[in-house]
Protein backbone atom coordinates (compact mmCIF):
# COMPACT_ATOMS: atom_id res chain seq x y z
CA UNK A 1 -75.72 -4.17 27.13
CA UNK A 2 -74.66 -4.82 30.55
CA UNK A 3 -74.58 -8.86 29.85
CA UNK A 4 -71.74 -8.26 27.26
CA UNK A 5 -69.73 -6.18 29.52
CA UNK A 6 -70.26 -9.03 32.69
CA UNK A 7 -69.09 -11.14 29.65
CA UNK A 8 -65.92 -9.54 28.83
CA UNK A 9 -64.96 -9.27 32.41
CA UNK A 10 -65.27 -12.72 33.51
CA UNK A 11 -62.56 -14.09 30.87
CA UNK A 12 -59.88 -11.46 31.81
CA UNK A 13 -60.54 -12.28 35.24
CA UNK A 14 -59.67 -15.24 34.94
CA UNK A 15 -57.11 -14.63 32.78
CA UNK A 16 -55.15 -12.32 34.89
CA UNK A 17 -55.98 -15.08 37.66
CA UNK A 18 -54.72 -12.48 40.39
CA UNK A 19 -55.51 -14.96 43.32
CA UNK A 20 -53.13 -17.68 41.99
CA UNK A 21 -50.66 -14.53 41.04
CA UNK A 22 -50.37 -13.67 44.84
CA UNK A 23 -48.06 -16.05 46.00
CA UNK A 24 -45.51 -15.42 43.18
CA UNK A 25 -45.85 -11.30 44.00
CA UNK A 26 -45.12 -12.19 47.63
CA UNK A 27 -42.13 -14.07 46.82
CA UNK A 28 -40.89 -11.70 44.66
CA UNK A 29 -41.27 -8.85 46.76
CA UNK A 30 -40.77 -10.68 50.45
CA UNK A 31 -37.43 -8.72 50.70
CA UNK A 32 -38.90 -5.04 50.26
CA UNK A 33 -39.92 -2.16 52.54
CA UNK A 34 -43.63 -1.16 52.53
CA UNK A 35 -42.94 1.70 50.13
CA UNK A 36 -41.13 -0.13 47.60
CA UNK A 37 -44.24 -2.54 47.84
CA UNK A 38 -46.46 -0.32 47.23
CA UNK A 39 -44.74 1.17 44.32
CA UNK A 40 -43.95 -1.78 42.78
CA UNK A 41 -47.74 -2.31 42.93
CA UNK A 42 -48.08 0.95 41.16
CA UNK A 43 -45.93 0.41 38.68
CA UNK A 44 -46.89 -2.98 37.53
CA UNK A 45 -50.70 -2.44 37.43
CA UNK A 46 -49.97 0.75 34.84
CA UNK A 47 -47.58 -1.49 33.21
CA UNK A 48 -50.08 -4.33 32.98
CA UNK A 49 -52.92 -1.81 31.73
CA UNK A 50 -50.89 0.38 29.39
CA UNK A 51 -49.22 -2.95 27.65
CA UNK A 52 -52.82 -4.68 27.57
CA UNK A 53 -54.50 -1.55 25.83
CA UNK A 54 -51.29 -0.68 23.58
CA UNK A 55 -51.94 -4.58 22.48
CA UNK A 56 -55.82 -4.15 21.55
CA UNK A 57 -55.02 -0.65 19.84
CA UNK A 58 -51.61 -2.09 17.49
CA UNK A 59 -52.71 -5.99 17.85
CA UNK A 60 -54.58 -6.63 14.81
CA UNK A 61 -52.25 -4.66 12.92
CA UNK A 62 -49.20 -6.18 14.10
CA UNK A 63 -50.74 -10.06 13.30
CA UNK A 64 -51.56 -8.56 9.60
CA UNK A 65 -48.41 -6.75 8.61
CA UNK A 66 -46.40 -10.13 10.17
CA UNK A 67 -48.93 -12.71 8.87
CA UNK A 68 -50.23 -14.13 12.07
CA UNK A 69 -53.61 -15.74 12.73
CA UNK A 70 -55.05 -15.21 16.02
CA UNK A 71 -55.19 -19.35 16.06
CA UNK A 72 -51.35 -18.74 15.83
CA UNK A 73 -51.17 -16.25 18.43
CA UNK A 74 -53.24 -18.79 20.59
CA UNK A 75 -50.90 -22.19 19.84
CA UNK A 76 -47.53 -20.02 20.72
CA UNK A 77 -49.39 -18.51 23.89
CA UNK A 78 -50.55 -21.86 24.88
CA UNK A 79 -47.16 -23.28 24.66
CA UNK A 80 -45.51 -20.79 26.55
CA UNK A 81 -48.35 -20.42 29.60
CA UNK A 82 -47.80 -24.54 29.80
CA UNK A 83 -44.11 -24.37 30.11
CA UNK A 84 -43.84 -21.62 32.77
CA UNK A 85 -46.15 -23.64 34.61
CA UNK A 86 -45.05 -26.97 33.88
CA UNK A 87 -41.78 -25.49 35.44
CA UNK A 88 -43.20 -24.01 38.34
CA UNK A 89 -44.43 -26.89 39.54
CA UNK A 90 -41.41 -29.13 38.72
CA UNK A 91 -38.82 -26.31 40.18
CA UNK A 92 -40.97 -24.85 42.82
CA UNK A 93 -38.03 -22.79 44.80
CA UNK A 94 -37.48 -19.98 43.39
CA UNK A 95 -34.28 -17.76 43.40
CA UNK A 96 -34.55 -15.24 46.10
CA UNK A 97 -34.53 -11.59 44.32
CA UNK A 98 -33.39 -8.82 45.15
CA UNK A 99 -35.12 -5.38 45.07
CA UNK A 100 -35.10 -3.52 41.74
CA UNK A 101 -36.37 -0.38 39.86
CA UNK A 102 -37.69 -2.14 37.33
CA UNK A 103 -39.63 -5.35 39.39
CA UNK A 104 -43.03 -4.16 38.79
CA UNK A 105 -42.60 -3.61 34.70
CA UNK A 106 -40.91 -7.07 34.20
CA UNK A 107 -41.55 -9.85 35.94
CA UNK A 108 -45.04 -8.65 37.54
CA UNK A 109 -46.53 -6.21 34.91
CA UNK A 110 -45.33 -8.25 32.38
CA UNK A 111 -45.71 -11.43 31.64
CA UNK A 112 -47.43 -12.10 35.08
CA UNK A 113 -50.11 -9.66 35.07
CA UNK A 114 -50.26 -9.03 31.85
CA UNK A 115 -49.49 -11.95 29.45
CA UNK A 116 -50.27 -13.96 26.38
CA UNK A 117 -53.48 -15.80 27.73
CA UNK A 118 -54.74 -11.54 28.76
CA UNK A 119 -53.64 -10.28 25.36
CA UNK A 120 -55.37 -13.44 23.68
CA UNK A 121 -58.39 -12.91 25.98
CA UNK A 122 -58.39 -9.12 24.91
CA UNK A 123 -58.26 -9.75 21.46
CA UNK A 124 -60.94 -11.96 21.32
CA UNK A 125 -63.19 -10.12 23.55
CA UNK A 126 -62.46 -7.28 21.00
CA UNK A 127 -64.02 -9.09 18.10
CA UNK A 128 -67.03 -10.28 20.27
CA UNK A 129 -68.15 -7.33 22.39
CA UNK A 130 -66.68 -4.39 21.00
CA UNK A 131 -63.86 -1.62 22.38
CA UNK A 132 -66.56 -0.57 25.25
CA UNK A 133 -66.98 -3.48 27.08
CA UNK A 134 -63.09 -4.80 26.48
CA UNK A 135 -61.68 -1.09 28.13
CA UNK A 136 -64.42 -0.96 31.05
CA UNK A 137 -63.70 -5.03 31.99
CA UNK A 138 -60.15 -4.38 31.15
CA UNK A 139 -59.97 -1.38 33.53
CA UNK A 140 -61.88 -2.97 36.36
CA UNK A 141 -59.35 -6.05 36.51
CA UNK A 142 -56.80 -3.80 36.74
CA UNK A 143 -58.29 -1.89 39.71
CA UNK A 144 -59.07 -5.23 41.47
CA UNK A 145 -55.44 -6.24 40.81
CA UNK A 146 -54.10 -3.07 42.28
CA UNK A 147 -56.08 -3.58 45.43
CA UNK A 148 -55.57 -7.14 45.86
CA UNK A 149 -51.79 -6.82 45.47
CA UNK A 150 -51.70 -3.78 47.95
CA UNK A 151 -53.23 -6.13 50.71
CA UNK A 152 -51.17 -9.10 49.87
CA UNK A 153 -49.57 -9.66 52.82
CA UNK A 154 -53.07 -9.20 54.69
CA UNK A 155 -53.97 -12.21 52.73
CA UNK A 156 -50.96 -14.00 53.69
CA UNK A 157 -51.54 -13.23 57.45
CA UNK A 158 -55.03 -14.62 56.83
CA UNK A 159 -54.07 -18.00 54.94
CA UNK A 160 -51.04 -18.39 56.40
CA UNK A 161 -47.54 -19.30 54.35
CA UNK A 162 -48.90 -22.91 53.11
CA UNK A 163 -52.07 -22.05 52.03
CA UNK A 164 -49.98 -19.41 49.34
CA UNK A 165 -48.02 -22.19 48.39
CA UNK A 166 -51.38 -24.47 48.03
CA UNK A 167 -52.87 -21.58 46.03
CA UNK A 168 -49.59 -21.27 43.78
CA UNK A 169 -49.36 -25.01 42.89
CA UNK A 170 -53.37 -24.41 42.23
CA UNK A 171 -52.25 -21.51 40.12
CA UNK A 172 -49.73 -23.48 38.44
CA UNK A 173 -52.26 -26.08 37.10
CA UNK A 174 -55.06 -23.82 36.06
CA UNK A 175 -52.35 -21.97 34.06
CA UNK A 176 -51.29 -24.82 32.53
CA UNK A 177 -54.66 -25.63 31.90
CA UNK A 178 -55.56 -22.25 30.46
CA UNK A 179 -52.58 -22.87 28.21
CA UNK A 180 -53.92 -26.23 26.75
CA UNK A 181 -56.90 -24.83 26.15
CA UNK A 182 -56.09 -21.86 24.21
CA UNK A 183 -53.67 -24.85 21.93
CA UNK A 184 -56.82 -26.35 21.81
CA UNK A 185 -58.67 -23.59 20.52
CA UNK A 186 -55.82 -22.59 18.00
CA UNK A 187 -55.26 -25.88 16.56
CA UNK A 188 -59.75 -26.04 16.35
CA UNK A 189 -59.66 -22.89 14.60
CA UNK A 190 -56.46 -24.02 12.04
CA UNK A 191 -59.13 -26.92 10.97
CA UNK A 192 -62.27 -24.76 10.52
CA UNK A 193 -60.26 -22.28 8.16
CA UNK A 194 -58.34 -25.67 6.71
CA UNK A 195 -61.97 -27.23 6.00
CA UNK A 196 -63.63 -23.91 4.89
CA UNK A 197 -61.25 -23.72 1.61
């Protein structure tokens, strides 16, 4: 019992990849007070956790009334985790934003925190280990998110400003990584059902 939930938790945690996601929160939020830090923090770790378990309620669901294949819902997530990180690396400086109300629901909640290769992960973790294990793993990412992001700029202090950047360009390549892969996986799993009829 306890192997299947270390199980689930190790693919959303590297999934959520909160390490790599810490120098695009900084940059994001370089321009804001301590207490609109620490609310955005707030806000986009409920976001993250609310969207994520909305998804594994409604998912299945959703992909049967609209005809989609988990495969599918790999393939398109794949795609789009390779572009955002094909253009982070390419286009590295990023617009510098200002502070808003609605930071830590969209970009950081979602699709940062929460995004297609966590809702692919949680799906899939669903059909292997059960709704246990996928809320308890799911929950304790999102607790080790909210802590991590809180001390960001401790971690920061600690690397200094080019080992974020060195981290981020890491970040960008395992993304794009985890996006191949999960095209990988989609177009593998198109075959087996192709062969099986």
């Amino acid at each position: 019992m306890l192997k299947n939930y270390l199980l689930a938790f190790i693919p959303i945690f590297v999934a959520i990849d909160i390490f790599g996601l810490l120098p695009i929160f900084i940059s994001l939020t370089s321009d804001y007070t301590s207490e609109q830090n620490t609310s955005v923090v707030k806000q986009s770790t409920l976001t993250a956790f609310f969207v994520s378990v909305s998804f594994i309620a409604i998912g299945k669901l959703v992909f049967s009334v609209l005809g989609i294949t988990i495969a599918d819902f790999q393939i398109a997530g794949g795609i789009l985790l390779l572009i955002l990180s094909i253009n982070d690396i390419i286009y590295p400086n990023k617009p510098t934003r200002t502070p808003s109300s609605s930071m830590g629901i969209v970009p950081i909640g979602i699709p940062l925190i929460t995004g297609p290769a966590v809702l692919t992960t949680s799906i899939l973790i669903l059909d292997l280990y059960g709704i246990g294990p996928t809320l308890v793993s799911l929950t304790l990412n999102m607790v080790i998110v909210y802590f991590v992001l809180k001390k960001a700029s401790v971690v920061v202090r600690v690397i200094g400003q080019g080992g974020t950047m060195a981290i981020g360009k890491v970040a960008s390549i395992l993304l794009a990584s985890i996006g191949v892969m999960l095209v990988r996986m989609g177009i593998q799993s198109v075959i087996i059902h192709a062969a099986g009829k």
